[in-house]
N, C-alpha and C. Protein backbone atom coordinates (compact mmCIF):
# COMPACT_ATOMS: atom_id res chain seq x y z
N UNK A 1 93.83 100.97 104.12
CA UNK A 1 93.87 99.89 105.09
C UNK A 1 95.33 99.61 105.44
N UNK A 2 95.26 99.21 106.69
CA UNK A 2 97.14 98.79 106.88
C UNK A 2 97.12 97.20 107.30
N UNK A 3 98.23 96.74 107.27
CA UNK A 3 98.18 95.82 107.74
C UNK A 3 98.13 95.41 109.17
N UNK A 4 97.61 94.11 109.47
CA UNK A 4 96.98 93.73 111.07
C UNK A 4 98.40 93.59 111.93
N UNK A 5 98.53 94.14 113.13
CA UNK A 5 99.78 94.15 113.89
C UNK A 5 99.60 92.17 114.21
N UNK A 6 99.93 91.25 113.41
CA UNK A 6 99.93 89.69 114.06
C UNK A 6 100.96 89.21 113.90
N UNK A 7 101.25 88.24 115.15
CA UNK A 7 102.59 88.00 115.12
C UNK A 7 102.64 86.81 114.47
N UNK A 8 103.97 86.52 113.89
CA UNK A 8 104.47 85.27 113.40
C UNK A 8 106.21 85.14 113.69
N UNK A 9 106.38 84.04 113.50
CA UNK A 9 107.72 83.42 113.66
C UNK A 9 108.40 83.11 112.53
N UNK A 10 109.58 83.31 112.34
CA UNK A 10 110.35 83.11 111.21
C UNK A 10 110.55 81.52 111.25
N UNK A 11 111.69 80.75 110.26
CA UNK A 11 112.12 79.05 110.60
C UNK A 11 112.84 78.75 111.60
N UNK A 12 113.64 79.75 111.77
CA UNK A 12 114.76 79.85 112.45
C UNK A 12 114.20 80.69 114.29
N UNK A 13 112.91 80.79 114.35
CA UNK A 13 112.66 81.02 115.65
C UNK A 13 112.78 82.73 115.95
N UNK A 14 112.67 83.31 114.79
CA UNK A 14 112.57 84.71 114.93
C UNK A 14 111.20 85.45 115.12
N UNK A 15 110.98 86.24 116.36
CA UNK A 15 109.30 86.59 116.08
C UNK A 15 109.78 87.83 115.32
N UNK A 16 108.81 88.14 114.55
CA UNK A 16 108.14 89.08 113.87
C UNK A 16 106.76 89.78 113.90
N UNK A 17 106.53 90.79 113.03
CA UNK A 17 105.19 91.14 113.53
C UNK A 17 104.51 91.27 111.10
N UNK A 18 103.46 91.24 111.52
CA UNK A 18 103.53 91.20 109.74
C UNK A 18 103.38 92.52 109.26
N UNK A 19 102.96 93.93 110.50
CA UNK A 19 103.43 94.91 110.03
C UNK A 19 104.51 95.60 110.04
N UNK A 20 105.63 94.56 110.17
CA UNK A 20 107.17 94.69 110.07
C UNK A 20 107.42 94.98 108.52
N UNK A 21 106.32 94.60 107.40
CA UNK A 21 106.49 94.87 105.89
C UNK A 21 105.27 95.76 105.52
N UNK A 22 105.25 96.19 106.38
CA UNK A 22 104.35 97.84 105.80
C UNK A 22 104.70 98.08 104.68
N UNK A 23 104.54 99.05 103.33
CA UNK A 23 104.77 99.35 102.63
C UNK A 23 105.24 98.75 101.66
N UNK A 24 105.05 97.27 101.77
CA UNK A 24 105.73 96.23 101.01
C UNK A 24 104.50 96.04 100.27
N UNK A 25 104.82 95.47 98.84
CA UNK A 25 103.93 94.49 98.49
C UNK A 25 103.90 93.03 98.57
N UNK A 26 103.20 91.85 99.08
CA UNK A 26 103.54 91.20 99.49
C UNK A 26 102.76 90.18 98.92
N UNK A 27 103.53 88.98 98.67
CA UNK A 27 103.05 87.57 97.87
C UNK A 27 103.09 86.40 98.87
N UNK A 28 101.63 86.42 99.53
CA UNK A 28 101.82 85.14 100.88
C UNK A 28 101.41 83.88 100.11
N UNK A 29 102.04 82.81 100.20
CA UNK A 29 101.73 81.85 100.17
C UNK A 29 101.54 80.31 100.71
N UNK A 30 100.69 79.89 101.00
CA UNK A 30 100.85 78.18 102.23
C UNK A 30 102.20 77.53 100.83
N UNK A 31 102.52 76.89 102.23
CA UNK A 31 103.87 75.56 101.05
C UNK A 31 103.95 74.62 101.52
N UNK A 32 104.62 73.74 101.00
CA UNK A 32 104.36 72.38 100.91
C UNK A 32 105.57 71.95 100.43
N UNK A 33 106.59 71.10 100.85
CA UNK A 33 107.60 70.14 100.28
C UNK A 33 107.88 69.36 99.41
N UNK A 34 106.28 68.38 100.42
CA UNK A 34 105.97 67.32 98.91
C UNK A 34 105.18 67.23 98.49
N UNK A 35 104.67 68.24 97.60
CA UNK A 35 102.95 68.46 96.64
C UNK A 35 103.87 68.22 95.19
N UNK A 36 102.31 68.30 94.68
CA UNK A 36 102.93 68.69 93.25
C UNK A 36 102.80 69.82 92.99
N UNK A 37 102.79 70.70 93.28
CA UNK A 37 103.03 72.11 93.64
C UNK A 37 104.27 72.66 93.72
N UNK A 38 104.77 71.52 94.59
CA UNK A 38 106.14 72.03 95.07
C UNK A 38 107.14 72.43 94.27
N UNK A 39 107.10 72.43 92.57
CA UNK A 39 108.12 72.97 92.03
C UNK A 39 107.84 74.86 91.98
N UNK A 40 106.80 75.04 92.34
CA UNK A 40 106.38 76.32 92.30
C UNK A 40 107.17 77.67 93.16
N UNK A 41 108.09 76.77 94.27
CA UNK A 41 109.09 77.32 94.94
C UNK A 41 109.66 78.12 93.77
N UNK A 42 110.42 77.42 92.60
CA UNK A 42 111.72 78.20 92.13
C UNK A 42 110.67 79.30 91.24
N UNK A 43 109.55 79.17 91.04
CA UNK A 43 108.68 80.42 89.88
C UNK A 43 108.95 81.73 91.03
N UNK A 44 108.27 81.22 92.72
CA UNK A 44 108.20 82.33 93.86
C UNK A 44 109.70 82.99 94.09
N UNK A 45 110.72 81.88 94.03
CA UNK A 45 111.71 82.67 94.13
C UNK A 45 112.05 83.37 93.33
N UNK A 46 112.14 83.02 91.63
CA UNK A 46 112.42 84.17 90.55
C UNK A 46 111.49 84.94 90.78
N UNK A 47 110.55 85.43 90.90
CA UNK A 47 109.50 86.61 91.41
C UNK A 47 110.60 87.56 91.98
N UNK A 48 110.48 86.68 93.51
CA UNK A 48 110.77 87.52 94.58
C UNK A 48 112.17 88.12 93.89
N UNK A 49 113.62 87.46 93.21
CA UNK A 49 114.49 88.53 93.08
C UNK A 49 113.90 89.27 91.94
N UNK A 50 113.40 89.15 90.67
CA UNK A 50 113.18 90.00 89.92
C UNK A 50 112.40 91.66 90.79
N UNK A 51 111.51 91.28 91.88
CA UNK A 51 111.00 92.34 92.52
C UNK A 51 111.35 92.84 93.61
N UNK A 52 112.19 92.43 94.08
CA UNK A 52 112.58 92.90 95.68
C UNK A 52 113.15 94.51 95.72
N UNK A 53 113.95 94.56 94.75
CA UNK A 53 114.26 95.58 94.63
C UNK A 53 113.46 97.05 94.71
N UNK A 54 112.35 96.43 94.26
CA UNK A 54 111.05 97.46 93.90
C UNK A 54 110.03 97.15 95.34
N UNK A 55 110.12 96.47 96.41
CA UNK A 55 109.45 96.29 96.92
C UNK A 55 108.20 95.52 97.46
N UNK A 56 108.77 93.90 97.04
CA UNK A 56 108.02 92.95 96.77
C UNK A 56 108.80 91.83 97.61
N UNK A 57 107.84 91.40 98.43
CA UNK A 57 108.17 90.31 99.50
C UNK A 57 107.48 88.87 99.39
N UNK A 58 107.94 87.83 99.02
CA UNK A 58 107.48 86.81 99.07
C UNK A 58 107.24 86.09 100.46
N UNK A 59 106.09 86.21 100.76
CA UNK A 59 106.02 84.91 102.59
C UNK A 59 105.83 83.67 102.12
N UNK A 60 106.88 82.87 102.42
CA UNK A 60 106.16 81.01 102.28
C UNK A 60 106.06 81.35 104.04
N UNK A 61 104.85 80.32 104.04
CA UNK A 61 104.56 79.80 105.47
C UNK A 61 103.65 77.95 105.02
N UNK A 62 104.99 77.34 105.67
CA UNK A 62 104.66 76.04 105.51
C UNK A 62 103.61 75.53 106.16
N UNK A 63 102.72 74.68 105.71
CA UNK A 63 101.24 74.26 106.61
C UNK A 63 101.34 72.58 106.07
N UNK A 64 100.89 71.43 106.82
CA UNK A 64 100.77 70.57 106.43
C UNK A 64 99.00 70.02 106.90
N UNK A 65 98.68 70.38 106.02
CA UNK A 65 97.38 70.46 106.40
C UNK A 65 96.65 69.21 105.57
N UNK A 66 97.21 69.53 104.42
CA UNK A 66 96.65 69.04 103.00
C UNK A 66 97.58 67.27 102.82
N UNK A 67 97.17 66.53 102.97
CA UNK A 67 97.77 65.14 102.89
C UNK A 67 99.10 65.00 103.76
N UNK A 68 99.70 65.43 104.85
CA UNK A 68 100.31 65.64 105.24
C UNK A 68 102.19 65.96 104.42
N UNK A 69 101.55 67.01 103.52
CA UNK A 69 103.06 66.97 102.83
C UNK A 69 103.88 67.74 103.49
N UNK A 70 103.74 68.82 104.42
CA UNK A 70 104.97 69.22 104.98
C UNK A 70 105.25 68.13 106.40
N UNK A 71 105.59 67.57 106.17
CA UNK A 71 105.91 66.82 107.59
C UNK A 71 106.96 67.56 108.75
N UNK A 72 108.06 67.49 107.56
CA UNK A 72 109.06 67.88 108.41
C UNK A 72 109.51 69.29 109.40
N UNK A 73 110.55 69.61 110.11
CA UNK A 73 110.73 69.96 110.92
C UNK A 73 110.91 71.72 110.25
N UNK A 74 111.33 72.86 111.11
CA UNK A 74 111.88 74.34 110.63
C UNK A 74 112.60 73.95 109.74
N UNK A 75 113.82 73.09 111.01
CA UNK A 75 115.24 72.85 110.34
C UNK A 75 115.22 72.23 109.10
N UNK A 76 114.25 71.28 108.58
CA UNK A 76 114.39 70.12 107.70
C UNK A 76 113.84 71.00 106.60
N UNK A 77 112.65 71.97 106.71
CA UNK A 77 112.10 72.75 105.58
C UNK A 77 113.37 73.92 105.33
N UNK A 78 113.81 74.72 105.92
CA UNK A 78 114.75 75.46 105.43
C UNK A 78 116.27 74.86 104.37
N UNK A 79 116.71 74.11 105.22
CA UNK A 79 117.50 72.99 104.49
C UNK A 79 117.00 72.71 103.14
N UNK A 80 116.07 71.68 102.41
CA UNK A 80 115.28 71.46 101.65
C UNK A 80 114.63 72.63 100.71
N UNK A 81 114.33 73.89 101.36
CA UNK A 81 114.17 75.35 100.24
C UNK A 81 115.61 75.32 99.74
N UNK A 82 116.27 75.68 100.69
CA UNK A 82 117.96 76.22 100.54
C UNK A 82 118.44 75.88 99.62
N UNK A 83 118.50 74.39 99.32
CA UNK A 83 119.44 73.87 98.64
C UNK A 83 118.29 73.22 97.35
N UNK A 84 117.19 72.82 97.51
CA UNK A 84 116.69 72.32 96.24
C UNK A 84 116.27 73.55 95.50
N UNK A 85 116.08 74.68 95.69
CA UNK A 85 115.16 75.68 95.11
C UNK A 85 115.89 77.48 95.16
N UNK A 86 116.64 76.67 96.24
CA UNK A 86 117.85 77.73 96.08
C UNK A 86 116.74 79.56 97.17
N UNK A 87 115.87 78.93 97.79
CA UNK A 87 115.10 80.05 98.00
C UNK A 87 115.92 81.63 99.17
N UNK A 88 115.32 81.94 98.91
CA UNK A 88 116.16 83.52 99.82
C UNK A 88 115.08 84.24 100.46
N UNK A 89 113.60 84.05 99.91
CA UNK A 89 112.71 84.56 100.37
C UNK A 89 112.05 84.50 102.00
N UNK A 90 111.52 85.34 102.76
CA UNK A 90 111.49 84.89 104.11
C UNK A 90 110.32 83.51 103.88
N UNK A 91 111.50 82.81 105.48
CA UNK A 91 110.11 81.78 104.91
C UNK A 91 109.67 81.53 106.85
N UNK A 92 108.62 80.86 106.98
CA UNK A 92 107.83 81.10 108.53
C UNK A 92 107.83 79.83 108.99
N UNK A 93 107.74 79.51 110.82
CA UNK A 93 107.66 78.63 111.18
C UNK A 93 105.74 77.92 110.58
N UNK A 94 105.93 76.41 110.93
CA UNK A 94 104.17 75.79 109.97
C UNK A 94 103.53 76.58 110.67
N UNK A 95 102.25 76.96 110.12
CA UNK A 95 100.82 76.96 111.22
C UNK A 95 99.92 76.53 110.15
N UNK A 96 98.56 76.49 111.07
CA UNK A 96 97.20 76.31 110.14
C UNK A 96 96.76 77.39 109.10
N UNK A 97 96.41 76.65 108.35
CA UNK A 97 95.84 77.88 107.15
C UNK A 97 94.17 77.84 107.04
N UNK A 98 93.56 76.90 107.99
CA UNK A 98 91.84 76.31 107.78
C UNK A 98 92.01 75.83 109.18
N UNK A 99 90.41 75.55 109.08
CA UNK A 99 90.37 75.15 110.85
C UNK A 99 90.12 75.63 112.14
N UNK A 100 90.17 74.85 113.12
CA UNK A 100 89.72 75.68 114.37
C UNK A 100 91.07 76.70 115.16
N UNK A 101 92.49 75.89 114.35
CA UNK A 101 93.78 76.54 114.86
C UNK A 101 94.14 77.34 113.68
N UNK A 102 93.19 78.18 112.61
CA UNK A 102 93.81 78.97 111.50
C UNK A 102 94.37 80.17 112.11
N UNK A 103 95.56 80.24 111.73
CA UNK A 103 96.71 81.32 112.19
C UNK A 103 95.95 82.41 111.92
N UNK A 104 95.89 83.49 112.79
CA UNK A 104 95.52 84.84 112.70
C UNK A 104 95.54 85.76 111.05
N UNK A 105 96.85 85.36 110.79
CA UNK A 105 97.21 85.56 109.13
C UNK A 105 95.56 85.74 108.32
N UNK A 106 95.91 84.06 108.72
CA UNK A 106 94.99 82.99 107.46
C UNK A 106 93.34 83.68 107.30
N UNK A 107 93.26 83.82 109.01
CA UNK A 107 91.76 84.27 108.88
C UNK A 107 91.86 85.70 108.53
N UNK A 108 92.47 86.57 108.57
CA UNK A 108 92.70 87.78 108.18
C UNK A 108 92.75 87.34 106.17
N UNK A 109 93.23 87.26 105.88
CA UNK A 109 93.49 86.86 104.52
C UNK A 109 92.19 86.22 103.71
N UNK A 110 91.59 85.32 104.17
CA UNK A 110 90.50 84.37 103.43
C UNK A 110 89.27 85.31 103.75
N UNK A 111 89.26 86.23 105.16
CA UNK A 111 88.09 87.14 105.00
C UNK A 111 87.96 88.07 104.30
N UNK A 112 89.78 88.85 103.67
CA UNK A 112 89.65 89.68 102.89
C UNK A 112 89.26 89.61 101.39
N UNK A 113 89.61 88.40 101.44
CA UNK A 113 89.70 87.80 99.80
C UNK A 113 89.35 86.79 99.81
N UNK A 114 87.33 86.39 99.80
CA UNK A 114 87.15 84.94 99.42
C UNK A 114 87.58 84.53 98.81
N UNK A 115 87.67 83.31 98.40
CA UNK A 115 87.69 82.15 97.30
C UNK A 115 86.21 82.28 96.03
N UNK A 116 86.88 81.19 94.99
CA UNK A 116 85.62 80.91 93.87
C UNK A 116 83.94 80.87 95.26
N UNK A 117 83.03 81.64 94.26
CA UNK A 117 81.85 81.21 95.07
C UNK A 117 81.62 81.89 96.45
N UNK A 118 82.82 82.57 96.82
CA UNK A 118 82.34 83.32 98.08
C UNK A 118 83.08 82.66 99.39
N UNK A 119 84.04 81.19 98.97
CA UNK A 119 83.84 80.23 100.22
C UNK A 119 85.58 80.67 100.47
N UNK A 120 85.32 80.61 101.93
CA UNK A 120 86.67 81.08 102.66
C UNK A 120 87.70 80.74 102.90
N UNK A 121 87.78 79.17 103.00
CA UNK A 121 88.38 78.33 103.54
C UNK A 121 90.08 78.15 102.21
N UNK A 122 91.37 77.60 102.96
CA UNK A 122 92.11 77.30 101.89
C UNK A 122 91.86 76.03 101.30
N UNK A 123 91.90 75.82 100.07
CA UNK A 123 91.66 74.10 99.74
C UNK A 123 92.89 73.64 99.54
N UNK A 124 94.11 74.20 99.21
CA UNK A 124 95.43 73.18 99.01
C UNK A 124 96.63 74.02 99.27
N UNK A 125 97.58 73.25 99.12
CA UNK A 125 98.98 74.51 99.21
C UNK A 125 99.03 74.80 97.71
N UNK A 126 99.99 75.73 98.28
CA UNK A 126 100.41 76.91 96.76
C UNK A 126 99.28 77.99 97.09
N UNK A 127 98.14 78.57 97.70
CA UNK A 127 97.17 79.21 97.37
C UNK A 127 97.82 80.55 97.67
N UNK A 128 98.08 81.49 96.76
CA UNK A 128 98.18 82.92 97.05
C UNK A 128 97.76 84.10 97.25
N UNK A 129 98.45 85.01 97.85
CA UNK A 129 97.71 86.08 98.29
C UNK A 129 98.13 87.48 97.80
N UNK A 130 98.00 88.30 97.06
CA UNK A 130 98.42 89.62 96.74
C UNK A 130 98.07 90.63 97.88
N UNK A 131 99.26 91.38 98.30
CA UNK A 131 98.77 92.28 99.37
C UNK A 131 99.58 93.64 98.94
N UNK A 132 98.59 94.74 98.47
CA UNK A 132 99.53 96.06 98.30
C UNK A 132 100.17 96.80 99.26
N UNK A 133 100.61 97.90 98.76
CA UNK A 133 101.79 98.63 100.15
C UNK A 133 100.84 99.43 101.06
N UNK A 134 99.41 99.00 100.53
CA UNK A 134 98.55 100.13 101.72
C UNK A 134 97.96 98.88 102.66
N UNK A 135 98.08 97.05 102.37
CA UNK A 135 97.80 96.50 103.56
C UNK A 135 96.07 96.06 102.78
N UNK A 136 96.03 96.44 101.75
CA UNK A 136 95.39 95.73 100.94
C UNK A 136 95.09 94.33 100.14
N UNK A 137 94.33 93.30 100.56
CA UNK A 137 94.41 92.17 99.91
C UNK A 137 93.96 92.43 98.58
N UNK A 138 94.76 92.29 97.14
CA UNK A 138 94.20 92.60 96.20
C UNK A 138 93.80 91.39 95.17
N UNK A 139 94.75 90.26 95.52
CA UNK A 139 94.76 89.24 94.79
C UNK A 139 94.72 87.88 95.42
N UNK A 140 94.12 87.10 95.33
CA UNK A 140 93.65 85.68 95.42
C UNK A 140 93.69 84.62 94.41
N UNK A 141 94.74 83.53 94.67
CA UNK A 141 94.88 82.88 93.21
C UNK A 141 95.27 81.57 93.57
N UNK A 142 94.21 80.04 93.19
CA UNK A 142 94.92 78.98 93.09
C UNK A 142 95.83 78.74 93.07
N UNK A 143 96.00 77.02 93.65
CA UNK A 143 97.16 76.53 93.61
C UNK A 143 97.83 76.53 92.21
N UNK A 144 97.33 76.09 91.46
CA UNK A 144 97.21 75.58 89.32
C UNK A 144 97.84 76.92 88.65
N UNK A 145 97.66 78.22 89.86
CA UNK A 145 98.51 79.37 89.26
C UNK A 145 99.71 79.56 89.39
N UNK A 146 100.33 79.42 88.36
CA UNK A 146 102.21 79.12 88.35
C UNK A 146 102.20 81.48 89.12
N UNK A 147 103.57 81.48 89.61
CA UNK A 147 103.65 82.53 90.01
C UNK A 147 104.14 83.16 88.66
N UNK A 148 104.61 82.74 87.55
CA UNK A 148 105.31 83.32 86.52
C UNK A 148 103.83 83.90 85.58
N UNK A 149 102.51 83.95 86.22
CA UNK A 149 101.41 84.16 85.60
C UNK A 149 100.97 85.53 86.76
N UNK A 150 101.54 85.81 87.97
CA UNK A 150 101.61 86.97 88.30
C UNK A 150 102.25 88.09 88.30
N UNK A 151 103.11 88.26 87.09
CA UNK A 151 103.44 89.76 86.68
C UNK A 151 102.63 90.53 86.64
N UNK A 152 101.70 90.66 85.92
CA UNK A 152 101.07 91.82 85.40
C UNK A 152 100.35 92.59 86.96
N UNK A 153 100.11 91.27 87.07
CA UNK A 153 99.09 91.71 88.67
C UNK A 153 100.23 92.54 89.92
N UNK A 154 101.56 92.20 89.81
CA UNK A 154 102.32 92.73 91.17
C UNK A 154 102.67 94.01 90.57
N UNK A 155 102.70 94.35 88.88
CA UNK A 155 102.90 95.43 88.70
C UNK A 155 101.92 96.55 88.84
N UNK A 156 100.58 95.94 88.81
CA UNK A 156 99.63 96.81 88.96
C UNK A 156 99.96 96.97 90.75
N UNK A 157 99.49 96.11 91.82
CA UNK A 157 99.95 96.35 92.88
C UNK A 157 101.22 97.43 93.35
N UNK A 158 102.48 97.12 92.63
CA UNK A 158 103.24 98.08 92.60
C UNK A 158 102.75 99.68 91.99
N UNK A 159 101.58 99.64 91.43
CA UNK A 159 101.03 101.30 91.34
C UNK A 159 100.52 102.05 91.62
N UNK A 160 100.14 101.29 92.99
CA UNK A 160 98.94 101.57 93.19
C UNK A 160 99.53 102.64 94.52
């Protein structure tokens, strides 16, 4: 399987396409500023450098869907990664992750990889996505899952 040619936007107003990381393995995740989640930034960022090297891409794509915790602006979320969390990972302008406006991504993603029970929909931020270098959704994992509990899984991804 490869990945879907859909476009997205960087924070900073860059389009992209998401099969711009072909061959990547890739760790998507919705984010959030002010969850309690939100310390989960610095686990995604130690990920992402421990693996980049090898071929491992972290996506935050901010959504304020869920109690309205991302409020703020590109500018105000990049700022706020930058400096509280120190992040380096690409990160995307908001969109929907549920809903009648779910970003192309989202519905691509939740069809590949239900949820508990079969059900599609995202229920909170933090929810992640494992995607191998063939464009494969392999992994699906709560918010409650710290990223420092997905090693084993990106290494298998990385073998595949």
């Amino acid at each position: 399987m490869h990945l879907p040619d859909i476009d997205l936007t960087d924070l900073h107003g860059a389009h992209l396409r998401l099969h711009d990381f072909a061959g990547k393995v890739l760790l998507i995740v919705n984010v959030a500023s002010r969850c309690g989640f939100t310390p989960q930034y610095a686990g995604l960022e130690t990920l992402y450098r421990r693996y980049a090297s090898r071929g491992v891409v972290v996506l935050g794509f901010p959504c304020n869907q869920f109690g309205g915790q991302e409020p703020g602006s590109e500018d105000e979320i990049d700022r706020f990664c930058r400096t509280t969390y120190d992040v380096t990972f690409p990160m995307f302008a908001k969109l929907d992750v549920k809903g009648r406006g779910i970003h192309p991504l989202y519905r691509h993603l939740t069809n590949a990889a239900p949820g508990i029970f079969g059900t599609k929909r995202i229920k909170w931020n933090f929810t992640k996505f494992l995607v191998d270098r063939h464009g494969t959704v392999c992994g699906r994992y709560a918010p409650s899952v710290r990223p420092e509990a997905l090693d084993r899984d990106i290494e298998a991804a990385l073998g595949r």
